[in-house]
N, C-alpha and C. Protein backbone atom coordinates (compact mmCIF):
# COMPACT_ATOMS: atom_id res chain seq x y z
N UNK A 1 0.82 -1.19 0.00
CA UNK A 1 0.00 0.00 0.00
C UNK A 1 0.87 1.26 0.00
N UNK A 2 2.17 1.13 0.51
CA UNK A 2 2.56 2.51 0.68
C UNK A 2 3.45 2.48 -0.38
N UNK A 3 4.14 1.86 -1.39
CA UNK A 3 4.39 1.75 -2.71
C UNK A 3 3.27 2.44 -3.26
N UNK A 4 2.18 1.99 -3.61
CA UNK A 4 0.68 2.37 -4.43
C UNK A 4 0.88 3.82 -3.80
N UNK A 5 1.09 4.25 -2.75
CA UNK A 5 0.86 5.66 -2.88
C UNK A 5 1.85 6.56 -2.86
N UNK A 6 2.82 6.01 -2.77
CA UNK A 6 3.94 7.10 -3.28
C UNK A 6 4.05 6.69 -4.64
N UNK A 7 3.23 5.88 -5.40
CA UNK A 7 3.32 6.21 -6.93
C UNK A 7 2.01 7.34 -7.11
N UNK A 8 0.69 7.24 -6.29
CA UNK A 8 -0.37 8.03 -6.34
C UNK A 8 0.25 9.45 -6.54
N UNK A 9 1.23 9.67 -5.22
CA UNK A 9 1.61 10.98 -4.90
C UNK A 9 2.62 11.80 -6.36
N UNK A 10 3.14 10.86 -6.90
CA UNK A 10 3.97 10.84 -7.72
C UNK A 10 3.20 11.58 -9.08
N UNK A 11 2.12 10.45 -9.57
CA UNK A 11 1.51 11.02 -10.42
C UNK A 11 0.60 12.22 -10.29
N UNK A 12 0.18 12.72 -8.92
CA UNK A 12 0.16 13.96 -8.68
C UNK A 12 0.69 15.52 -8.96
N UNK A 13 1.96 14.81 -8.51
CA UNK A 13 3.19 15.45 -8.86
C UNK A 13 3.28 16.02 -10.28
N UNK A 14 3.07 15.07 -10.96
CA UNK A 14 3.48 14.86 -12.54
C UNK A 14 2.58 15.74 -13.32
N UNK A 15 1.25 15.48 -12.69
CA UNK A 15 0.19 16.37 -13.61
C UNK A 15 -0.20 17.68 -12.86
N UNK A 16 0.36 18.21 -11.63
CA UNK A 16 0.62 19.42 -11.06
C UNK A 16 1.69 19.88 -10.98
N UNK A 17 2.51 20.08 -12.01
CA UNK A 17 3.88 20.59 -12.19
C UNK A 17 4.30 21.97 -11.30
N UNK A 18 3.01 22.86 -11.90
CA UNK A 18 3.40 23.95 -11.41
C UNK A 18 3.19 24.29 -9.57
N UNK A 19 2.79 23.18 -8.47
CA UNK A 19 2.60 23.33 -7.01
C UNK A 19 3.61 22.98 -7.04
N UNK A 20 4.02 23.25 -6.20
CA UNK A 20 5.15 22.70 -5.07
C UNK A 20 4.22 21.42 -4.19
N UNK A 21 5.02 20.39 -3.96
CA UNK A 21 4.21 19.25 -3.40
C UNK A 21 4.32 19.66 -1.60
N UNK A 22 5.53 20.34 -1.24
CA UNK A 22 5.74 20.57 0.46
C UNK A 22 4.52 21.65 0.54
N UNK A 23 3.91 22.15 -0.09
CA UNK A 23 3.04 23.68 0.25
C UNK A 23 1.41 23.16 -0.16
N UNK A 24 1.58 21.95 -1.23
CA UNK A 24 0.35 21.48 -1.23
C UNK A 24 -0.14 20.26 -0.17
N UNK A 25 -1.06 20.52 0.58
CA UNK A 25 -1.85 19.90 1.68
C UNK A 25 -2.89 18.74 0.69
N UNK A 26 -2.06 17.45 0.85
CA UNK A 26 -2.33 16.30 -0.06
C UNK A 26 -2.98 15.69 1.04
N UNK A 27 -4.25 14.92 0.34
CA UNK A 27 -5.40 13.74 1.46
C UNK A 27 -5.32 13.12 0.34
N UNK A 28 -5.83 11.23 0.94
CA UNK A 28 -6.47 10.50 0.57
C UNK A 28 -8.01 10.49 0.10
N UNK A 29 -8.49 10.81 -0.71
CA UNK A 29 -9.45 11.30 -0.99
C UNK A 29 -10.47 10.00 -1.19
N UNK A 30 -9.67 9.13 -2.02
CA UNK A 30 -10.62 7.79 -2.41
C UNK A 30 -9.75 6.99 -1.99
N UNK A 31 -10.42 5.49 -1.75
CA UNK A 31 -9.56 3.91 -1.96
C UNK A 31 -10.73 3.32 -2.16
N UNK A 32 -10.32 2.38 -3.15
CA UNK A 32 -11.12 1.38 -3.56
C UNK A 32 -10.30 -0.35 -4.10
N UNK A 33 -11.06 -1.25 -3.78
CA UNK A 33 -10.49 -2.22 -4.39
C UNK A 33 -11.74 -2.92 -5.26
N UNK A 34 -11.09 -3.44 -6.89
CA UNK A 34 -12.24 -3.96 -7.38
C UNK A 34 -11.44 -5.78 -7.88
N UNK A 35 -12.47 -6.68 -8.09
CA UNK A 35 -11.65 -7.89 -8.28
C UNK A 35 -11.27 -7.65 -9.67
N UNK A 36 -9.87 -8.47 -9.87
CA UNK A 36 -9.08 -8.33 -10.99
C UNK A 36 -9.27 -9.78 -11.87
N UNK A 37 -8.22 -10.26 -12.10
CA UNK A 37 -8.30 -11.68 -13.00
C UNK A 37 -7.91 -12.86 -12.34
N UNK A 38 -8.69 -13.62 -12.90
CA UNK A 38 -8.71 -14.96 -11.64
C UNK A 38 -8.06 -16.08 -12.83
N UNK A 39 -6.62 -16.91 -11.88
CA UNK A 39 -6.23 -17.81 -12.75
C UNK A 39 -6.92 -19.23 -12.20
N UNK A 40 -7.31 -19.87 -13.33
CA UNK A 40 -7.88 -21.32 -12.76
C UNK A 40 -6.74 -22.10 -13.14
N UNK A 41 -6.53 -23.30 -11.77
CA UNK A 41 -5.46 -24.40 -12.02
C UNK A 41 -6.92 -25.18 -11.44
N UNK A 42 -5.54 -26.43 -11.95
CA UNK A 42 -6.37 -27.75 -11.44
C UNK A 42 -5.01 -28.20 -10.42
N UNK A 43 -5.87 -29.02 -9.03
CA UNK A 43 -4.73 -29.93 -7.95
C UNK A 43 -5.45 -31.34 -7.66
N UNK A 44 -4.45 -32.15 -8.41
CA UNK A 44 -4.73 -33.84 -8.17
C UNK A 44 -5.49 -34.11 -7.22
N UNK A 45 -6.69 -34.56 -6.86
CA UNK A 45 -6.98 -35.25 -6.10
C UNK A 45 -7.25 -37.06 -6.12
N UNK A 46 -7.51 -37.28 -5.10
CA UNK A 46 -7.76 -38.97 -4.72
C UNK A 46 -9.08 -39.62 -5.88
N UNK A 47 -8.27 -40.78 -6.14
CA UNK A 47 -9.19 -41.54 -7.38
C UNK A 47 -9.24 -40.94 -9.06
N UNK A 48 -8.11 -39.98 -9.13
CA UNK A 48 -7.94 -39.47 -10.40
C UNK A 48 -8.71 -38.08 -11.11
N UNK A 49 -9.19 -38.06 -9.88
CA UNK A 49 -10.38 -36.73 -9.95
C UNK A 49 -9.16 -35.02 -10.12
N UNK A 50 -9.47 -34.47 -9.94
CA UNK A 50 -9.09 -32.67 -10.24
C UNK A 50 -10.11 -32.22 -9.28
N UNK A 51 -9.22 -31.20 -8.26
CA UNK A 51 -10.34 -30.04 -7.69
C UNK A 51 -9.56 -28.58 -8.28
N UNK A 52 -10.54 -27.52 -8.63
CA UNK A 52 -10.06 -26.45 -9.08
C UNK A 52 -9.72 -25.79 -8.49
N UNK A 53 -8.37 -24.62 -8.51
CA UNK A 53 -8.05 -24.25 -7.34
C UNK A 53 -8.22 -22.75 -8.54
N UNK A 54 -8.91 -21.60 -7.66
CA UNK A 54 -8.97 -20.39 -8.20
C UNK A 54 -7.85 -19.49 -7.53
N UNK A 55 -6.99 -19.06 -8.45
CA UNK A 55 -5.93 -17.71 -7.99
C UNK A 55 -6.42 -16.71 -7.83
N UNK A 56 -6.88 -15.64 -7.03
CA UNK A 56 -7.52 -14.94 -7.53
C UNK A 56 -6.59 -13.28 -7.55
N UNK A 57 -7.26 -12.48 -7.80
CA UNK A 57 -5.85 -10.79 -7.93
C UNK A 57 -6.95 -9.88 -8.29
N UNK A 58 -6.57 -8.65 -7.78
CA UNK A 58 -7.39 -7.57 -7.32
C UNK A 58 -6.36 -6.25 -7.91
N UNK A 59 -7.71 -5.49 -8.14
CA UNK A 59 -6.99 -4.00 -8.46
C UNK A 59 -7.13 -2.72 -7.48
N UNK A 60 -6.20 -2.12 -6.73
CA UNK A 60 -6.49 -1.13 -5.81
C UNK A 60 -6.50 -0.02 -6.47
N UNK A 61 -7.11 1.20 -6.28
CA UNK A 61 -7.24 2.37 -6.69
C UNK A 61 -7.14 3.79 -5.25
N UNK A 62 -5.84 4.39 -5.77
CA UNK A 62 -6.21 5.30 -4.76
C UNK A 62 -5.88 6.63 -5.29
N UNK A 63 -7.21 7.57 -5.36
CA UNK A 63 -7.22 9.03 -5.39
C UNK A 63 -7.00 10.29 -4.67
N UNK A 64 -5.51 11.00 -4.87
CA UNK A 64 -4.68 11.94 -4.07
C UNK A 64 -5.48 12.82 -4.51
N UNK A 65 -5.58 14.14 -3.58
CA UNK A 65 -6.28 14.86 -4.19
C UNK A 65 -5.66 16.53 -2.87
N UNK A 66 -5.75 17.57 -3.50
CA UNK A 66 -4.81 18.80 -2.86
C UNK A 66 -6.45 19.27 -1.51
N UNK A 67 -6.25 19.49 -0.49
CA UNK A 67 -7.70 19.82 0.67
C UNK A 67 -8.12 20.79 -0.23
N UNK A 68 -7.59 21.49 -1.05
CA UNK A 68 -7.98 23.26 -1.36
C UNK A 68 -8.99 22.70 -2.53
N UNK A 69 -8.35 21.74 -3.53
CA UNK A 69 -9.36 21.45 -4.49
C UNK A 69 -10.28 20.58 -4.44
N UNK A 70 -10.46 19.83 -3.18
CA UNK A 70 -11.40 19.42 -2.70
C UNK A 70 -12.83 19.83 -2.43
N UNK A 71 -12.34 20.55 -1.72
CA UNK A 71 -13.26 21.93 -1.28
C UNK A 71 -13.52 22.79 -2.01
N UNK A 72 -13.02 23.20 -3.01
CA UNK A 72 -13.39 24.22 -4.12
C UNK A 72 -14.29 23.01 -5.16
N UNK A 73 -14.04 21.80 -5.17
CA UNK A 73 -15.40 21.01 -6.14
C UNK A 73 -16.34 20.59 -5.02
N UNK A 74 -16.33 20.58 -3.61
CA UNK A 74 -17.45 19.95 -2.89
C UNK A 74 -18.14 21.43 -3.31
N UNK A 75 -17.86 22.74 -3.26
CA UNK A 75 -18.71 24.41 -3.51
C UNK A 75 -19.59 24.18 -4.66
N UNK A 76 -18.44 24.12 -5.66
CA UNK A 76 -19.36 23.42 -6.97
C UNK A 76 -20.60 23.01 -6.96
N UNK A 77 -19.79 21.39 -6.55
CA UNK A 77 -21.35 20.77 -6.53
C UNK A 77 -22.32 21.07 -6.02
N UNK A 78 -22.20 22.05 -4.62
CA UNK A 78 -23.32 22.38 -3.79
C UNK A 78 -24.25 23.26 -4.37
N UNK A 79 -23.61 23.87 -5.51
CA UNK A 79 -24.44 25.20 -5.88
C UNK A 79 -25.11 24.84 -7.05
């Protein structure tokens, strides 16, 4: 998780060139996890049979977002 968000913070960074990141007041704004791709195996069982064993993998999502522009789209929407 804290990989995932120092890449979040990162791409922040990237598409707010012109803030300074020490002067911008950064929150967690969103997290979400949604299911990703599931690998199916098969594991031998007794009498020649197969039980399926599901892998399963997930996608996390997390949205950085500056308090100031937060609050300047919660105004927005209110009005």
């Amino acid at each position: 998780m804290e990989k995932l968000l120092m890449t979040a913070i990162g791409d922040w960074q990237a598409s707010n060139g012109d803030v300074n990141i020490e002067d911008a007041e950064l929150v967690v704004k969103e997290v979400f996890v949604d299911g990703g791709r599931m690998l199916k195996r098969l594991r031998p069982a007794p009498q020649g049979r197969a039980h399926r064993i599901r892998k399963r993998s997930n996608h996390i999502t997390i949205i950085v977002s500056d308090v100031n522009e937060s609050n300047q789209s919660e105004e927005k929407e209110t009005k």
